[in-house]
N, C-alpha and C. Protein backbone atom coordinates (compact mmCIF):
# COMPACT_ATOMS: atom_id res chain seq x y z
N UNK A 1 -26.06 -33.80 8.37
CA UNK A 1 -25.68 -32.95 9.48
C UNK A 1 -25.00 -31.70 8.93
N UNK A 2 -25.34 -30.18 9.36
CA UNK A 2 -25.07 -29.33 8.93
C UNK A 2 -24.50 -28.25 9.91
N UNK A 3 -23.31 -27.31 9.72
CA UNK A 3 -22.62 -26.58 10.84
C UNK A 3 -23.64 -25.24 10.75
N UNK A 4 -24.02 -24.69 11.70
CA UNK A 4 -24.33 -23.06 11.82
C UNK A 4 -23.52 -22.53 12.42
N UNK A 5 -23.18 -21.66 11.80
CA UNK A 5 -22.12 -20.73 12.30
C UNK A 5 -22.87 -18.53 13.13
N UNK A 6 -23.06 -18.42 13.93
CA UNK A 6 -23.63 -17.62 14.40
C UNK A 6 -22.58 -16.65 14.68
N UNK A 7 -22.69 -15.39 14.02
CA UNK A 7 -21.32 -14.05 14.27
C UNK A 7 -22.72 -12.97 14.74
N UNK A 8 -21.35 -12.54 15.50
CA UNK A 8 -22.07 -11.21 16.59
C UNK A 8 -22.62 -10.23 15.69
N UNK A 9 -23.45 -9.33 15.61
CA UNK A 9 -23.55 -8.14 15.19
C UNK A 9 -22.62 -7.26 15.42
N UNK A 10 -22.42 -6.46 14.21
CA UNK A 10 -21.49 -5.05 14.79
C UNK A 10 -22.42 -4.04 15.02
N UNK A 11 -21.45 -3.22 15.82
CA UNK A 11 -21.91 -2.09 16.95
C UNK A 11 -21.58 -0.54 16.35
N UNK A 12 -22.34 0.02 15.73
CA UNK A 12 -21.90 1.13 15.55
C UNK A 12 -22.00 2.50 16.47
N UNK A 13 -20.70 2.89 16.48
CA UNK A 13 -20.69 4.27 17.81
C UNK A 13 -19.80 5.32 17.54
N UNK A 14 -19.90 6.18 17.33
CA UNK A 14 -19.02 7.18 17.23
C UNK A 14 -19.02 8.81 17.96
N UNK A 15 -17.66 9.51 17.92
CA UNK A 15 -17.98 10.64 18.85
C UNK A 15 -17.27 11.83 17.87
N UNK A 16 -17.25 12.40 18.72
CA UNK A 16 -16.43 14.00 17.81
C UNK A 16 -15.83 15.06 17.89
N UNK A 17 -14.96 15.75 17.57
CA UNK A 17 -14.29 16.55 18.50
C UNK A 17 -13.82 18.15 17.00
N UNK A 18 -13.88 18.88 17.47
CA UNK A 18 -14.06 19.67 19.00
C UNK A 18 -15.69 19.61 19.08
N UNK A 19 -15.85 19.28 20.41
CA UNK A 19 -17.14 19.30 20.99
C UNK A 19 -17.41 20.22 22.04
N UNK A 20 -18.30 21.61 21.93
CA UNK A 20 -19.02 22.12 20.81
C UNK A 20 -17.77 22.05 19.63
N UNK A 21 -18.56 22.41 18.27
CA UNK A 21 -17.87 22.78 17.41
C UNK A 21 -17.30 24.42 17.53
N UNK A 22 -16.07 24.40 16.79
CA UNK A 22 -15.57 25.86 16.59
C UNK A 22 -16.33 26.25 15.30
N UNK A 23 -15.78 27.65 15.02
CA UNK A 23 -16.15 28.37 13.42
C UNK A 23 -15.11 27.84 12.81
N UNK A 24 -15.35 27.67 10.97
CA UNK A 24 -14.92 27.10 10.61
C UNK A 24 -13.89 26.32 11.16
N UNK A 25 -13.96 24.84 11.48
CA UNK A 25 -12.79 23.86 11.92
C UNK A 25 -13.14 22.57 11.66
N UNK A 26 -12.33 21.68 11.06
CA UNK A 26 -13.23 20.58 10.40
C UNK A 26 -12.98 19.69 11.74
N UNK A 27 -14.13 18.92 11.63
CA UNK A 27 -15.11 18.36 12.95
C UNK A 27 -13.59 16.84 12.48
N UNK A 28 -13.71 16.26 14.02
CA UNK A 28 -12.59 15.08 13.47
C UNK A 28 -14.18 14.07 14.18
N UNK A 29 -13.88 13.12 13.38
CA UNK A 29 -15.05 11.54 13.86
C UNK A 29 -14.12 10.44 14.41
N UNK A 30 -14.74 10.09 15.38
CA UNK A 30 -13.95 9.15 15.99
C UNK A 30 -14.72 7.63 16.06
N UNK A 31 -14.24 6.66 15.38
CA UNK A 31 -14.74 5.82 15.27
C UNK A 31 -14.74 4.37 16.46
N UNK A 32 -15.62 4.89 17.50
CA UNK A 32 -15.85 4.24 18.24
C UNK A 32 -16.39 2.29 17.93
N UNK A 33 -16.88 1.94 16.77
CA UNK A 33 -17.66 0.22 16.28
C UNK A 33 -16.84 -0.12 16.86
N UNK A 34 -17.46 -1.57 17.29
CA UNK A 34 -16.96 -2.79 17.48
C UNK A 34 -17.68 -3.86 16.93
N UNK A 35 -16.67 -4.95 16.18
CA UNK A 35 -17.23 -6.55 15.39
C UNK A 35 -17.40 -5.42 13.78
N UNK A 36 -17.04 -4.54 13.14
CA UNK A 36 -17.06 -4.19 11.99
C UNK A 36 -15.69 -4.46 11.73
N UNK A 37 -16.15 -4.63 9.89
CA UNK A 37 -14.52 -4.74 9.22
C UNK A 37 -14.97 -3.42 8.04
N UNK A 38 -16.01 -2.95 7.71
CA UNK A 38 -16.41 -1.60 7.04
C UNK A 38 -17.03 -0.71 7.77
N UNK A 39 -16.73 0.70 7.23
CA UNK A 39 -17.16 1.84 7.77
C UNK A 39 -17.73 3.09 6.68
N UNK A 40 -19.21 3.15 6.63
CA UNK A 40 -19.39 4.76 6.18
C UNK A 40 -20.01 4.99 6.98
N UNK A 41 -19.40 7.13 6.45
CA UNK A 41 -19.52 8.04 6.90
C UNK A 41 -20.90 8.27 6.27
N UNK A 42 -21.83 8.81 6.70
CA UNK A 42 -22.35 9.79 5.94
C UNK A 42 -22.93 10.98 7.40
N UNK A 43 -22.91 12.36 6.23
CA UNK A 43 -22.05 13.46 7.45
C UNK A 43 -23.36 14.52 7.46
N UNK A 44 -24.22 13.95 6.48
CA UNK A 44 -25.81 14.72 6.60
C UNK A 44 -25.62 16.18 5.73
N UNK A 45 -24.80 16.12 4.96
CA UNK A 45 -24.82 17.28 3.81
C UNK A 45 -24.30 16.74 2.62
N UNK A 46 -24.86 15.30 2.29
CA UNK A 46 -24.88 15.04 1.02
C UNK A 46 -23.56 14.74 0.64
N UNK A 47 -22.15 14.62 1.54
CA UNK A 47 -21.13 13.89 1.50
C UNK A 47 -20.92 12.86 1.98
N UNK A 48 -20.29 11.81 2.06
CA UNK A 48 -19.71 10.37 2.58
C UNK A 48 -18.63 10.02 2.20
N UNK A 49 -18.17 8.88 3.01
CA UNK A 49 -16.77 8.19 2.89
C UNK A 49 -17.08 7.12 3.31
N UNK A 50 -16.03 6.08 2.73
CA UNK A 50 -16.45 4.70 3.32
C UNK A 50 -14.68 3.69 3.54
N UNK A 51 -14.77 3.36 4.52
CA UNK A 51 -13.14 3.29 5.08
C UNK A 51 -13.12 1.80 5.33
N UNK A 52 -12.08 1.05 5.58
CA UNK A 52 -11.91 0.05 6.20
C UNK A 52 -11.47 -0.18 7.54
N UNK A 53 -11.02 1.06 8.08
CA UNK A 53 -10.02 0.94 9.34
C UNK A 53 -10.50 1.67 10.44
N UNK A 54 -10.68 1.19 11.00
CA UNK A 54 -11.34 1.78 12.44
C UNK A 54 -10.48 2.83 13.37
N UNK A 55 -9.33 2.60 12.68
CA UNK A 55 -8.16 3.70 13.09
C UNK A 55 -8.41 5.07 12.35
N UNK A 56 -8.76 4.74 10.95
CA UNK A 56 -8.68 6.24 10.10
C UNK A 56 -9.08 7.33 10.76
N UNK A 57 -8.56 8.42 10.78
CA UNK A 57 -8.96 9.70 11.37
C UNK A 57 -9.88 10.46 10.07
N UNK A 58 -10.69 10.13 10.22
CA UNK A 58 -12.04 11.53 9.49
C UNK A 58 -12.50 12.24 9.67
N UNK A 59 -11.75 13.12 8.92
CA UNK A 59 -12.33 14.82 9.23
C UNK A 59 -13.09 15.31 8.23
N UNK A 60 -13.89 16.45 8.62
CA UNK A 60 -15.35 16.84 7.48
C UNK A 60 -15.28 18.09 8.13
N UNK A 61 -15.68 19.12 6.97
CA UNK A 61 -15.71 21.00 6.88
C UNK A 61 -17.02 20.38 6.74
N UNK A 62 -17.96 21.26 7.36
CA UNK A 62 -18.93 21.72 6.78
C UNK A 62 -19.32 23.30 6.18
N UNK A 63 -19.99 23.20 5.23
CA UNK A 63 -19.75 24.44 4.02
C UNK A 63 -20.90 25.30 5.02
N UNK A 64 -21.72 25.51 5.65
CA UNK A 64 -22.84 25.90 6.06
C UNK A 64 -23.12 26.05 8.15
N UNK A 65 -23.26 27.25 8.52
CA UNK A 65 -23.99 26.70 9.96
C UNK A 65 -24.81 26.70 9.94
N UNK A 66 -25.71 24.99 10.39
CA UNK A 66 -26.46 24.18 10.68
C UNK A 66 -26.24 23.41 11.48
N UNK A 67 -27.36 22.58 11.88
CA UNK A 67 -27.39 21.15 12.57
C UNK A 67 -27.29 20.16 11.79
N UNK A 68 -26.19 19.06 11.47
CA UNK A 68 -26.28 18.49 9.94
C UNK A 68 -26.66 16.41 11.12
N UNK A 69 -27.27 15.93 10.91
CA UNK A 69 -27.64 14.63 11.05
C UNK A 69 -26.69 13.20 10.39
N UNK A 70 -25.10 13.76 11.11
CA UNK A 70 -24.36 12.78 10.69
C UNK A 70 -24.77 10.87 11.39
N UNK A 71 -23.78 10.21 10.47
CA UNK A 71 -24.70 9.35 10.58
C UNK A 71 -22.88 8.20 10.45
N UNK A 72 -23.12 7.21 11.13
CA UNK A 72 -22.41 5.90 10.68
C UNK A 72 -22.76 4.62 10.77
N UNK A 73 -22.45 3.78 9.57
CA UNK A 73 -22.56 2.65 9.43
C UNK A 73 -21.80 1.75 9.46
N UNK A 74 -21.54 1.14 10.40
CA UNK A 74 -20.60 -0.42 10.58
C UNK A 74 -21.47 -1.49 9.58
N UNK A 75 -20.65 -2.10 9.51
CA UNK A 75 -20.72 -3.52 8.34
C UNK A 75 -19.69 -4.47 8.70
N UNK A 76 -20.28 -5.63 9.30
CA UNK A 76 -19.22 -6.71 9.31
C UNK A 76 -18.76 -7.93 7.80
N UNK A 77 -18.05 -8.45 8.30
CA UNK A 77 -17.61 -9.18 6.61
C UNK A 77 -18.95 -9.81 6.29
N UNK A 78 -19.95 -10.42 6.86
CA UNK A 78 -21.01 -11.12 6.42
C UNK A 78 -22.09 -9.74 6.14
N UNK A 79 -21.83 -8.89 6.07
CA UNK A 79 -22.69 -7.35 5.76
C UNK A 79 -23.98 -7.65 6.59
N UNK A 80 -24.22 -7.32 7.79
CA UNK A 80 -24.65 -7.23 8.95
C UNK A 80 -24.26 -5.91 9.12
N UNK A 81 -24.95 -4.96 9.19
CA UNK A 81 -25.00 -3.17 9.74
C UNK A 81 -25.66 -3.16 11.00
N UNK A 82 -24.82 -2.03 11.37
CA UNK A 82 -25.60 -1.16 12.26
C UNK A 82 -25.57 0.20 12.10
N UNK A 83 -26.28 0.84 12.44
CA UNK A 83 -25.98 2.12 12.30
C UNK A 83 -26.52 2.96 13.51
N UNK A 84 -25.46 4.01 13.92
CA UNK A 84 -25.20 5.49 14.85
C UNK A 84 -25.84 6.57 14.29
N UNK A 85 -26.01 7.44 14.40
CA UNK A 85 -26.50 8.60 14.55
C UNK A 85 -26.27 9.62 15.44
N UNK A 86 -25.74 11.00 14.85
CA UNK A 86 -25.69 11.96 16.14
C UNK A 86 -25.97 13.75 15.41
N UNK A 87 -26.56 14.50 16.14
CA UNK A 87 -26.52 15.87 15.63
C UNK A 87 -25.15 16.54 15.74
N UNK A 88 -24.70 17.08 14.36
CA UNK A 88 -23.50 18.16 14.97
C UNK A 88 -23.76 19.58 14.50
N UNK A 89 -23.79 20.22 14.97
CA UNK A 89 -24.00 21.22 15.04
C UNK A 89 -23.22 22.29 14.25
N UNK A 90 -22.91 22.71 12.90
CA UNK A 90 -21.24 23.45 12.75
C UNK A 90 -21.64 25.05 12.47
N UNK A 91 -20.57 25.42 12.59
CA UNK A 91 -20.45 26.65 12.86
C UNK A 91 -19.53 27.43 11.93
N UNK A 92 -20.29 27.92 10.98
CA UNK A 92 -19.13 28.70 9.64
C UNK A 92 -19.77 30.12 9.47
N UNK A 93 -18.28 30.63 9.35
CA UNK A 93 -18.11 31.93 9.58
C UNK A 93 -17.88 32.34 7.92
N UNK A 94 -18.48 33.04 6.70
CA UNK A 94 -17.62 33.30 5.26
C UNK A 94 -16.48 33.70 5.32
N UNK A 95 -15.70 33.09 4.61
CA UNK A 95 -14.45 33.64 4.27
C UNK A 95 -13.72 33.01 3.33
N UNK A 96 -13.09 33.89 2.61
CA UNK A 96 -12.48 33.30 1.16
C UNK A 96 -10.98 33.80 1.10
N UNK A 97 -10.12 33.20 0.47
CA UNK A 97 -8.43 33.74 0.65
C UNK A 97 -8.10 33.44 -0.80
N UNK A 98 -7.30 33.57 -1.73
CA UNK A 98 -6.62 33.38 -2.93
C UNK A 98 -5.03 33.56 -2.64
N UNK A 99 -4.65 32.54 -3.37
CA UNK A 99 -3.01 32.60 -2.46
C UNK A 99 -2.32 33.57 -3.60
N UNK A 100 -1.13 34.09 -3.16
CA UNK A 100 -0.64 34.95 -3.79
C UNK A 100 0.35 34.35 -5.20
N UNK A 101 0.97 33.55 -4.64
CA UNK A 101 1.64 32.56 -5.47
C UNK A 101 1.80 31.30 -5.82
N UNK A 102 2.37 30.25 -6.48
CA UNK A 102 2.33 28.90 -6.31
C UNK A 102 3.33 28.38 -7.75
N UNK A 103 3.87 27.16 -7.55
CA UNK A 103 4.96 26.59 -8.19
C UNK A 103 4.74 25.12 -9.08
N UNK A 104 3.92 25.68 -10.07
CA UNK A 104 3.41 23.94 -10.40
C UNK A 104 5.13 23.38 -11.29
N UNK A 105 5.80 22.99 -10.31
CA UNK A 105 6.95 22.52 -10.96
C UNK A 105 6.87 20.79 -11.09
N UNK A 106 5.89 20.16 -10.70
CA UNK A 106 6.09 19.07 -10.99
C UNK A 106 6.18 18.22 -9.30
N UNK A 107 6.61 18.59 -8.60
CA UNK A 107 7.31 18.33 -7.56
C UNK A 107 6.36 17.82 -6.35
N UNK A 108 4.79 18.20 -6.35
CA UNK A 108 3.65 17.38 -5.52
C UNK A 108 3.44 18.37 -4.32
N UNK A 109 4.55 20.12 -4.69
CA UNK A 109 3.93 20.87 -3.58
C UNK A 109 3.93 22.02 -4.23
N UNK A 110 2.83 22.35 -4.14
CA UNK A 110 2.30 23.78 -4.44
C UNK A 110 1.81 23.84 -5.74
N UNK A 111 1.44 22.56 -6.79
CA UNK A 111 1.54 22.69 -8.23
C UNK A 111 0.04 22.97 -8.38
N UNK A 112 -0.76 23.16 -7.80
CA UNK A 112 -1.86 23.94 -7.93
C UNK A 112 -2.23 24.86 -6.92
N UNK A 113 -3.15 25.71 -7.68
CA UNK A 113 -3.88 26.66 -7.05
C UNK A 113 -5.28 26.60 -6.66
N UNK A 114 -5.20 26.91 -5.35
CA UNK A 114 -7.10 26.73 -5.23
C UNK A 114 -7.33 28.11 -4.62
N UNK A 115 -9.05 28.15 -4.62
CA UNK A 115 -8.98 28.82 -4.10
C UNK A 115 -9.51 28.54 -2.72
N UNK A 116 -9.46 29.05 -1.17
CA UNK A 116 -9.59 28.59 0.14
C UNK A 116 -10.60 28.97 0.66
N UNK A 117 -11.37 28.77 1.38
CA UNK A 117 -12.70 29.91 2.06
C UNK A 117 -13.45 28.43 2.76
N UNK A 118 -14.40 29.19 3.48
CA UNK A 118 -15.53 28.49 3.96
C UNK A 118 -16.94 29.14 3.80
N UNK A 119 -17.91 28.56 3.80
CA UNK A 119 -19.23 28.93 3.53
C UNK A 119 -19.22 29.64 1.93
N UNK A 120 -18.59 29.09 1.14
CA UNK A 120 -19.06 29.26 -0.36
C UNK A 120 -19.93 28.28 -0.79
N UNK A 121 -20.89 29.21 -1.08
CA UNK A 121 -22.11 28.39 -2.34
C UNK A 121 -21.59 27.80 -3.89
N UNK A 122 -21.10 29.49 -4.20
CA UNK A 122 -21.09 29.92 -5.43
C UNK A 122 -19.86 30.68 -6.01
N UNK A 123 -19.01 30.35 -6.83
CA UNK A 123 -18.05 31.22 -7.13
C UNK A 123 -17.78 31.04 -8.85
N UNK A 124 -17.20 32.13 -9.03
CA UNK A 124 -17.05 32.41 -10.71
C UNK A 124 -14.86 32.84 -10.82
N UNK A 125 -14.44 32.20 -10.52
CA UNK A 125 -12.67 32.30 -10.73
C UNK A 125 -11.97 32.03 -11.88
N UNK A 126 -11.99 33.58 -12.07
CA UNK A 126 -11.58 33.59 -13.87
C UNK A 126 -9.81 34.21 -13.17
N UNK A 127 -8.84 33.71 -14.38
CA UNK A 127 -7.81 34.06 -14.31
C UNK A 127 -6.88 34.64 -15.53
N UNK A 128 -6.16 35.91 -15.86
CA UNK A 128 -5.89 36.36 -17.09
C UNK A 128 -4.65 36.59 -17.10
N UNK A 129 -3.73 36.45 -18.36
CA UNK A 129 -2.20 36.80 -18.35
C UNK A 129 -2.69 38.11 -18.81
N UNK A 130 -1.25 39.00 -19.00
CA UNK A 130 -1.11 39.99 -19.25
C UNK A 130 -1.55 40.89 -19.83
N UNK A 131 -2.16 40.17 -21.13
CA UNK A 131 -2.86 39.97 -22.31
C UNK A 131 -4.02 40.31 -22.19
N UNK A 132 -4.78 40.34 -21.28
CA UNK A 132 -6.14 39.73 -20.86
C UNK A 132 -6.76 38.75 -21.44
N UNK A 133 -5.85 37.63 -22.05
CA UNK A 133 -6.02 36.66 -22.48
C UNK A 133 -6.65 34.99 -21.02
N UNK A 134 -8.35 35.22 -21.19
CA UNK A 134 -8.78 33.88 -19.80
C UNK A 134 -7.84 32.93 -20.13
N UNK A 135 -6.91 32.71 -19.45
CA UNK A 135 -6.21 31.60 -19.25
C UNK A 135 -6.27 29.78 -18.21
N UNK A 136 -7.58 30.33 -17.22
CA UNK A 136 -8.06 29.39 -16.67
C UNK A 136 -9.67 30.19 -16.23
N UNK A 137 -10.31 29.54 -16.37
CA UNK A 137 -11.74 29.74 -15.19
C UNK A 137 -12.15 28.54 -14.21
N UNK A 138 -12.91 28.69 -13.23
CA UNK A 138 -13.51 27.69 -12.61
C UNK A 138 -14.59 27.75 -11.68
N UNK A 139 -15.72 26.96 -11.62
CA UNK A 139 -16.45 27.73 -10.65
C UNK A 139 -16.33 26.38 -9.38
N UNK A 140 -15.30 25.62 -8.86
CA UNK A 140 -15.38 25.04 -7.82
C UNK A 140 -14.04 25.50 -7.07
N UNK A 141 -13.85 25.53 -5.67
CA UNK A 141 -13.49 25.29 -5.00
C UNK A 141 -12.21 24.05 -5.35
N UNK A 142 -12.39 22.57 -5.76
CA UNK A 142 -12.08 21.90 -5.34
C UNK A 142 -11.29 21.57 -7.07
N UNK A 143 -11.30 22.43 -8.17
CA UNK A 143 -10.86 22.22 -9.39
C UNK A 143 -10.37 23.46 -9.11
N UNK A 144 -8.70 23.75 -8.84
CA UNK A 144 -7.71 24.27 -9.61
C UNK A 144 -6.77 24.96 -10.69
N UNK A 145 -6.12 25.46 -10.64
CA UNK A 145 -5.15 25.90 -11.48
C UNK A 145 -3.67 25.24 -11.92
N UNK A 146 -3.27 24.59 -12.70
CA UNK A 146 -2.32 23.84 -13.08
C UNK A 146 -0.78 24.68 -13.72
N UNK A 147 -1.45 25.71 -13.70
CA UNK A 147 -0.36 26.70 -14.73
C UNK A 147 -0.31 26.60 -16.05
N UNK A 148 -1.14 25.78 -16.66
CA UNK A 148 -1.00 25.73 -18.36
C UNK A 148 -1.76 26.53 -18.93
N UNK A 149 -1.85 26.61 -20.21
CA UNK A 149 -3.02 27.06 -21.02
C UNK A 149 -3.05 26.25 -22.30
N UNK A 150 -4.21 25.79 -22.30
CA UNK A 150 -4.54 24.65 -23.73
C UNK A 150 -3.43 23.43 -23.56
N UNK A 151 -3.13 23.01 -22.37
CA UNK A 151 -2.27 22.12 -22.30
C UNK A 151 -0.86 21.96 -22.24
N UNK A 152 -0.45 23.30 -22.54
CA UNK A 152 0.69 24.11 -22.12
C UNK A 152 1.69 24.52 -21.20
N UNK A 153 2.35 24.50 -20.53
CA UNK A 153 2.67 25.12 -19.10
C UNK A 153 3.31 26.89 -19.74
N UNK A 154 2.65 27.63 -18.72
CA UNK A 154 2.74 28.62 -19.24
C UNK A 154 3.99 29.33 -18.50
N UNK A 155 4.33 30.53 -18.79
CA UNK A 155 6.06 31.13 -18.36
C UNK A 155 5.57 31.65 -16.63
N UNK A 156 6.73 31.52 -16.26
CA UNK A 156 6.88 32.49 -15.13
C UNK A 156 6.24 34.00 -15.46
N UNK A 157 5.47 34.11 -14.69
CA UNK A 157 4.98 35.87 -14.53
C UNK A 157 3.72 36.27 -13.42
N UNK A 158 3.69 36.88 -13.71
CA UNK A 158 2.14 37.70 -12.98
C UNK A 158 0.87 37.66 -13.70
N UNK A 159 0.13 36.79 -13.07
CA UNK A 159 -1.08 36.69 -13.61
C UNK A 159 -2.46 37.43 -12.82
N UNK A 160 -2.98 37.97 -13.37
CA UNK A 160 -4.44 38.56 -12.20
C UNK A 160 -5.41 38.10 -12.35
N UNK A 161 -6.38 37.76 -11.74
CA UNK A 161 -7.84 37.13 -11.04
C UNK A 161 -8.63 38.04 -11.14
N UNK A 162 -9.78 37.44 -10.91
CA UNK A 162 -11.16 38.28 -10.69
C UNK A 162 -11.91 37.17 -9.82
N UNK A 163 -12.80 37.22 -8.92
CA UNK A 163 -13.15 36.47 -8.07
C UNK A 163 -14.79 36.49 -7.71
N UNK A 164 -15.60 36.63 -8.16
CA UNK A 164 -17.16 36.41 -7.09
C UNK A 164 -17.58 35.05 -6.83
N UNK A 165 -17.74 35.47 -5.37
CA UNK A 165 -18.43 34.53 -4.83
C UNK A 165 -19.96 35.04 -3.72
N UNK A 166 -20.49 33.90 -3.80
CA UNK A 166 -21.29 33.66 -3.49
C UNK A 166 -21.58 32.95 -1.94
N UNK A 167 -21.47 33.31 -0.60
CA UNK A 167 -21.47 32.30 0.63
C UNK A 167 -22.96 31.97 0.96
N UNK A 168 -23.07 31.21 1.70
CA UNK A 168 -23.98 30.38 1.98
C UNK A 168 -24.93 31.04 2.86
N UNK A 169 -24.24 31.69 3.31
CA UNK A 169 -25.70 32.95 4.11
C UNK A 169 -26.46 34.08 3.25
N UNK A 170 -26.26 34.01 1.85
CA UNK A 170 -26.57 35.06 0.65
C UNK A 170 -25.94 35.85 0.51
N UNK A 171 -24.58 36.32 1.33
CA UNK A 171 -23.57 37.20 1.15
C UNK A 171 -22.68 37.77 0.06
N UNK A 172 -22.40 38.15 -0.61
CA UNK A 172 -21.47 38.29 -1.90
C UNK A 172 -20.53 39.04 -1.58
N UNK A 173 -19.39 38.56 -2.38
CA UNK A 173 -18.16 39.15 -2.49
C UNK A 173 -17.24 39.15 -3.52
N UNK A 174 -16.17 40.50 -4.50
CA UNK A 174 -15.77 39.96 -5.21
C UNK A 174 -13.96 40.68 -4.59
N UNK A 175 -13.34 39.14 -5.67
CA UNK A 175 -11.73 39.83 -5.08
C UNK A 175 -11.36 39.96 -6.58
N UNK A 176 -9.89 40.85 -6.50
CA UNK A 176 -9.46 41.20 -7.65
C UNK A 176 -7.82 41.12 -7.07
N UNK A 177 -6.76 40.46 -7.89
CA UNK A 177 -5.66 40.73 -7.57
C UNK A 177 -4.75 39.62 -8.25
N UNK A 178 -3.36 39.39 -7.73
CA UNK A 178 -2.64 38.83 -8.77
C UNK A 178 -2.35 37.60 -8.48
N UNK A 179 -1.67 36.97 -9.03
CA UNK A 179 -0.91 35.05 -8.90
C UNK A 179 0.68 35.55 -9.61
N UNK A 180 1.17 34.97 -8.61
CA UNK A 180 2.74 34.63 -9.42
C UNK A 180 3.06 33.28 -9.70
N UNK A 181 3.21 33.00 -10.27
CA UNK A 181 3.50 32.40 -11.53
C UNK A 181 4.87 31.33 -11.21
N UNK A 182 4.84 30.32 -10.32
CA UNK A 182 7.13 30.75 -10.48
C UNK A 182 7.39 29.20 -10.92
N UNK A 183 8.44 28.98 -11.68
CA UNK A 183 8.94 28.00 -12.20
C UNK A 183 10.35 27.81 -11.66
């Protein structure tokens, strides 16, 4: 004699807000499942997340306006899926900012530098001391400035940038200007 044990399927559902979307504003997902104990995202531009909590608040920029074919998948503990589907629509406007200053003191605020924008493809962020010695380059968005050089932390001062980028509608742009430095 043998027990079967029969568990519900989970239900995957989700909604989104702001609905329409604004220009640049990252879309929040609201995770509507029920009978899941896992959750991915996938957001239809080649990003994802995968959560446990049906509470988590997930938010997603999209780099591009398009219609992107986000998507979620519930998974219960016996991995039983379902999966949602919905069009969102986003709406990005180019724009790029470089902050003027920042404090990598150690401290978990401000110790890097990024640079900010929406609808970048492509960017080339070279940075020089005084010297015109490249002291950092980078071409992402999402890799930083630490304040060192060769592993270093470098002095308080004024450092200047050079900036092209590249946005997602074929647009180009370049910035030029300074970073302070402060310890």
């Amino acid at each position: 004699k043998f027990s079967l044990i029969v568990s519900p399927n989970p239900t995957a559902s989700f909604s989104y807000s702001p609905n329409p979307p604004l220009h640049n504003t990252p879309i929040n997902f609201i995770n509507n499942s029920t009978g899941a104990t896992s959750y991915k995202w996938l957001f239809g531009d080649d990003d994802s997340l995968v959560t446990n909590s049906i509470t988590a608040s997930v938010y997603h920029i999209y780099n591009t306006t398009k219609v992107f074919n986000a998507c979620l998948i519930a998974s219960n503990q016996y991995n039983c899926r379902d999966t949602s589907c919905t069009p969102i629509s986003a709406r990005v406007i180019p724009l790029v900012d470089v902050p003027s200053a920042f404090t990598p003191n150690g401290d978990g605020k401000n110790d890097i530098i990024y640079i900010d924008g929406f609808g970048i493809a492509k960017m080339n962020w070279t940075i020089y001391n005084r010297w015109g010695t490249v002291v950092f380059s980078s071409t992402s968005k999402t890799y930083g400035w630490n304040g060192t050089y060769t592993g270093k932390p470098l002095p308080q001062d004024v450092y200047s940038y050079v900036l092209d980028i590249e946005f997602t509608d074929g647009s180009k742009t370049q910035k030029k200007g300074d970073i302070t430095l402060l310890r």
